[in-house]
Structure formats: C-alpha cells, structure tokens
N, C-alpha and C. Protein backbone atom coordinates (compact mmCIF):
# COMPACT_ATOMS: atom_id res chain seq x y z
N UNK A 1 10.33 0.06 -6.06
CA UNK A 1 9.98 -0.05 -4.65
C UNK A 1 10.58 -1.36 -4.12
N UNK A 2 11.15 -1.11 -2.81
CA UNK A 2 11.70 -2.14 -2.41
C UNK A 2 10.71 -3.69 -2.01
N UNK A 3 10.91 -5.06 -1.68
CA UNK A 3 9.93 -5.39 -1.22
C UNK A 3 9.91 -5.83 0.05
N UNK A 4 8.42 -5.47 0.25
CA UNK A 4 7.93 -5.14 1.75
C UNK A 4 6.94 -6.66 1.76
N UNK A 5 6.82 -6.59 3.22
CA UNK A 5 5.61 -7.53 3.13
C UNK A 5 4.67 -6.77 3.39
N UNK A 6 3.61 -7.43 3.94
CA UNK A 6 2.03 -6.99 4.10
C UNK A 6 1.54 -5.95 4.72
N UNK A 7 2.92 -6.58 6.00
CA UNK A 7 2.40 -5.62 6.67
C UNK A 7 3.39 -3.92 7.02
N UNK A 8 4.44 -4.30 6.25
CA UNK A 8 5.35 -3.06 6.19
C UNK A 8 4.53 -2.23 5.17
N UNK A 9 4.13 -2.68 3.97
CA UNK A 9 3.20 -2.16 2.98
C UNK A 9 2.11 -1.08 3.94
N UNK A 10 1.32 -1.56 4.71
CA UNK A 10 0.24 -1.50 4.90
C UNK A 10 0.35 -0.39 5.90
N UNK A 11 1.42 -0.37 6.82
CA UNK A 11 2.04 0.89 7.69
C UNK A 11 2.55 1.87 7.21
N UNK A 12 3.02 1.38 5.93
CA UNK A 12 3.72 2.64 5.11
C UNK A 12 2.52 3.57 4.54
N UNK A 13 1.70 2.71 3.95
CA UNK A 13 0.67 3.34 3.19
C UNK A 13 -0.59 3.70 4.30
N UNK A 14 -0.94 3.72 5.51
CA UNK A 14 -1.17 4.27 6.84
C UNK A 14 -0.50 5.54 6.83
N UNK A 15 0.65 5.86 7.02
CA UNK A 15 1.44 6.58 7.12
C UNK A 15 1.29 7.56 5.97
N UNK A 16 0.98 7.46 4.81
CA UNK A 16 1.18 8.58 3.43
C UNK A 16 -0.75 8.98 3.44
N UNK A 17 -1.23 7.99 3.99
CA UNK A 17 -2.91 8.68 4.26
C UNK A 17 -3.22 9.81 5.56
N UNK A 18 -2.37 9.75 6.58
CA UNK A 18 -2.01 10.28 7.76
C UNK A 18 -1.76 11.65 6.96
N UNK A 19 -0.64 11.56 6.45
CA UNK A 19 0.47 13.06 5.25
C UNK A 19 -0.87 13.63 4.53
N UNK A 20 -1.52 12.70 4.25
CA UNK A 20 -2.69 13.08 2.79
C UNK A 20 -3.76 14.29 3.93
N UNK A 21 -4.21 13.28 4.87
CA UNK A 21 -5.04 14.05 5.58
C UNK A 21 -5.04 16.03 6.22
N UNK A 22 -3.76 15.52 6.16
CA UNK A 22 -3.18 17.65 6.50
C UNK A 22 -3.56 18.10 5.41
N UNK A 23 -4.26 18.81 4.93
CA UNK A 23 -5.05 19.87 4.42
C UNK A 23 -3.74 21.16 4.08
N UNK A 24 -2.63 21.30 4.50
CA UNK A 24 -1.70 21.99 4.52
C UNK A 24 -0.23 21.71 3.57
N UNK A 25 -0.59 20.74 2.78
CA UNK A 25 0.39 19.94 2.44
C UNK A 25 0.49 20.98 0.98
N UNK A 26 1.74 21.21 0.48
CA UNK A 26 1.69 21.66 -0.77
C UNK A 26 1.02 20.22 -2.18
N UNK A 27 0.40 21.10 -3.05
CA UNK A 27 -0.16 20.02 -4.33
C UNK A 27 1.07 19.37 -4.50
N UNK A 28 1.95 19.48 -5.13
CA UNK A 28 3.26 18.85 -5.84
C UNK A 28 3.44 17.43 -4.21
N UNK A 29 3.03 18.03 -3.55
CA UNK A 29 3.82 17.05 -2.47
C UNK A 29 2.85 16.13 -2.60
N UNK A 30 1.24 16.85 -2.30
CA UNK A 30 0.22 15.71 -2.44
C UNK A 30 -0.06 14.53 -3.40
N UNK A 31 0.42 15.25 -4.84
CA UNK A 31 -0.01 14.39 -5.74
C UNK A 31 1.16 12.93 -5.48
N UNK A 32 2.31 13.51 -5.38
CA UNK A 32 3.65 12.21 -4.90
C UNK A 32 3.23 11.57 -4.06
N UNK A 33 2.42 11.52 -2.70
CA UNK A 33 2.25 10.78 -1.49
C UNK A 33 1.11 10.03 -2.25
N UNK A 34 0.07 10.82 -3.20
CA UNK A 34 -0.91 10.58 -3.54
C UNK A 34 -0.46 8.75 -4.61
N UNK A 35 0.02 9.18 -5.65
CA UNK A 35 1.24 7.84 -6.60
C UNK A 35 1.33 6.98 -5.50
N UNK A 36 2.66 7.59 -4.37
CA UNK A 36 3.20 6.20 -3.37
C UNK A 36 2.65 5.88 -2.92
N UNK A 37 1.05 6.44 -2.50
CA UNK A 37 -0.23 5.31 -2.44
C UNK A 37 -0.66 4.46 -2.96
N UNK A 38 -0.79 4.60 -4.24
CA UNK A 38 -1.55 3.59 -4.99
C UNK A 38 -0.29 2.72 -5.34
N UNK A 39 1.12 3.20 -5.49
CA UNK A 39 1.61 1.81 -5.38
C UNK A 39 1.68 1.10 -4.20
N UNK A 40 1.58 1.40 -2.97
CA UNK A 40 1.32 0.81 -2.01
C UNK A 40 0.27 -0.23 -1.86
N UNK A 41 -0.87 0.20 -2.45
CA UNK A 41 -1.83 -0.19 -2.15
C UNK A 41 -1.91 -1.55 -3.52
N UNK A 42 -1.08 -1.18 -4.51
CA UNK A 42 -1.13 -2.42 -5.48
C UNK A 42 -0.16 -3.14 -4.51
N UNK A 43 0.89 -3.13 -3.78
CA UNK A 43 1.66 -4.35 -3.69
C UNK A 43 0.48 -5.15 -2.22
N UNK A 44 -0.28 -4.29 -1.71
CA UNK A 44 -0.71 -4.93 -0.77
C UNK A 44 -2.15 -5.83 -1.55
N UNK A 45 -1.97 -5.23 -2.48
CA UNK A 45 -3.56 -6.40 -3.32
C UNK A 45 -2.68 -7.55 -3.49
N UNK A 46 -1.68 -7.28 -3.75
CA UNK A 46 -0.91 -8.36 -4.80
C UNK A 46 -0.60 -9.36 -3.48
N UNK A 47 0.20 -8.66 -2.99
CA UNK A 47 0.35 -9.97 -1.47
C UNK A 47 -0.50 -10.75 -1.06
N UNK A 48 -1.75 -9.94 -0.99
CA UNK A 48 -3.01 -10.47 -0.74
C UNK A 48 -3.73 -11.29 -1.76
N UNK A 49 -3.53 -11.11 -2.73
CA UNK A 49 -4.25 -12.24 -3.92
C UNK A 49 -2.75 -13.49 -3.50
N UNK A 50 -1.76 -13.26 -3.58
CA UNK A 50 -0.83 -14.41 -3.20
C UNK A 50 -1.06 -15.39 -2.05
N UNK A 51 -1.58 -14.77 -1.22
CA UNK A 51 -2.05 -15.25 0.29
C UNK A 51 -3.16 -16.05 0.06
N UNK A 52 -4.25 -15.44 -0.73
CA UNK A 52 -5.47 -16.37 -0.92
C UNK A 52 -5.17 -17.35 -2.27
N UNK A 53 -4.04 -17.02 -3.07
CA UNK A 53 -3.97 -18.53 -3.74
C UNK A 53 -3.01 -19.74 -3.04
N UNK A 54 -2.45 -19.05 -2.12
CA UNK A 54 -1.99 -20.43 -1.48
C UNK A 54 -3.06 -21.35 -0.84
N UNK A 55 -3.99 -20.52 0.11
CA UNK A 55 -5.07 -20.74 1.01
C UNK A 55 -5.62 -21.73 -0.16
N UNK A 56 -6.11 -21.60 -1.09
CA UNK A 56 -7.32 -21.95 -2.33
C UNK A 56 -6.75 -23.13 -2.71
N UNK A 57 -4.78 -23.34 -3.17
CA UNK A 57 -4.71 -24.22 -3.57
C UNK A 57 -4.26 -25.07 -2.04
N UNK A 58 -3.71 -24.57 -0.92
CA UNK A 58 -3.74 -26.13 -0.08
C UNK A 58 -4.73 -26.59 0.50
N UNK A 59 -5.77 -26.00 0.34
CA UNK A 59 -7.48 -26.39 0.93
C UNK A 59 -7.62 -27.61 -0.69
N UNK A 60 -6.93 -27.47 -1.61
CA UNK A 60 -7.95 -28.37 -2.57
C UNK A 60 -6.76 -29.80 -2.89
C-alpha cells in the first residue's frame, strides 16, 4: 500500500465502508474491500500512535 496520510487513509477507508454497506455486493468482492479495510484502518492506528508520540515526547 502506498503511503497515505491520515487523512487520505481515513477517506479511503470511508469509502470501502460506504462499498461494504450495499448489501448487493458479491462475497469475493466483500471479503477484498473487507482486508483493504483493516489495512486501512492499521495504517490509520499507526499514524495515529505516531501523532501521539510526538505530542507525549514534546510536552515532556
């Protein structure tokens, strides 16, 4: 996966919950949107734990 920031992450993976929500979607397709979610959703933890160790270490 390419890298995104926070908030490209966070629109993308908006976007594959949007796909998820149609009820019409073939399985094979779901389970794939279903994956490029959760990697989505790891790079947006990860950004986010990065964000709060900067915060943590220039507060100390």
């Amino acid at each position: 996966m390419e890298k995104l920031t926070f908030e490209q992450a966070l629109m993308k993976l908006e976007e594959v919950v949007k796909k998820l929500e149609n009820k019409q979607i073939p399985l094979d397709e779901a389970v794939k949107l279903y994956n490029e979610g959760l990697e989505l959703s790891k790079v947006c933890y990860e950004l986010l734990k990065e964000a709060e160790t900067l915060i943590v270490n220039t507060e100390e």
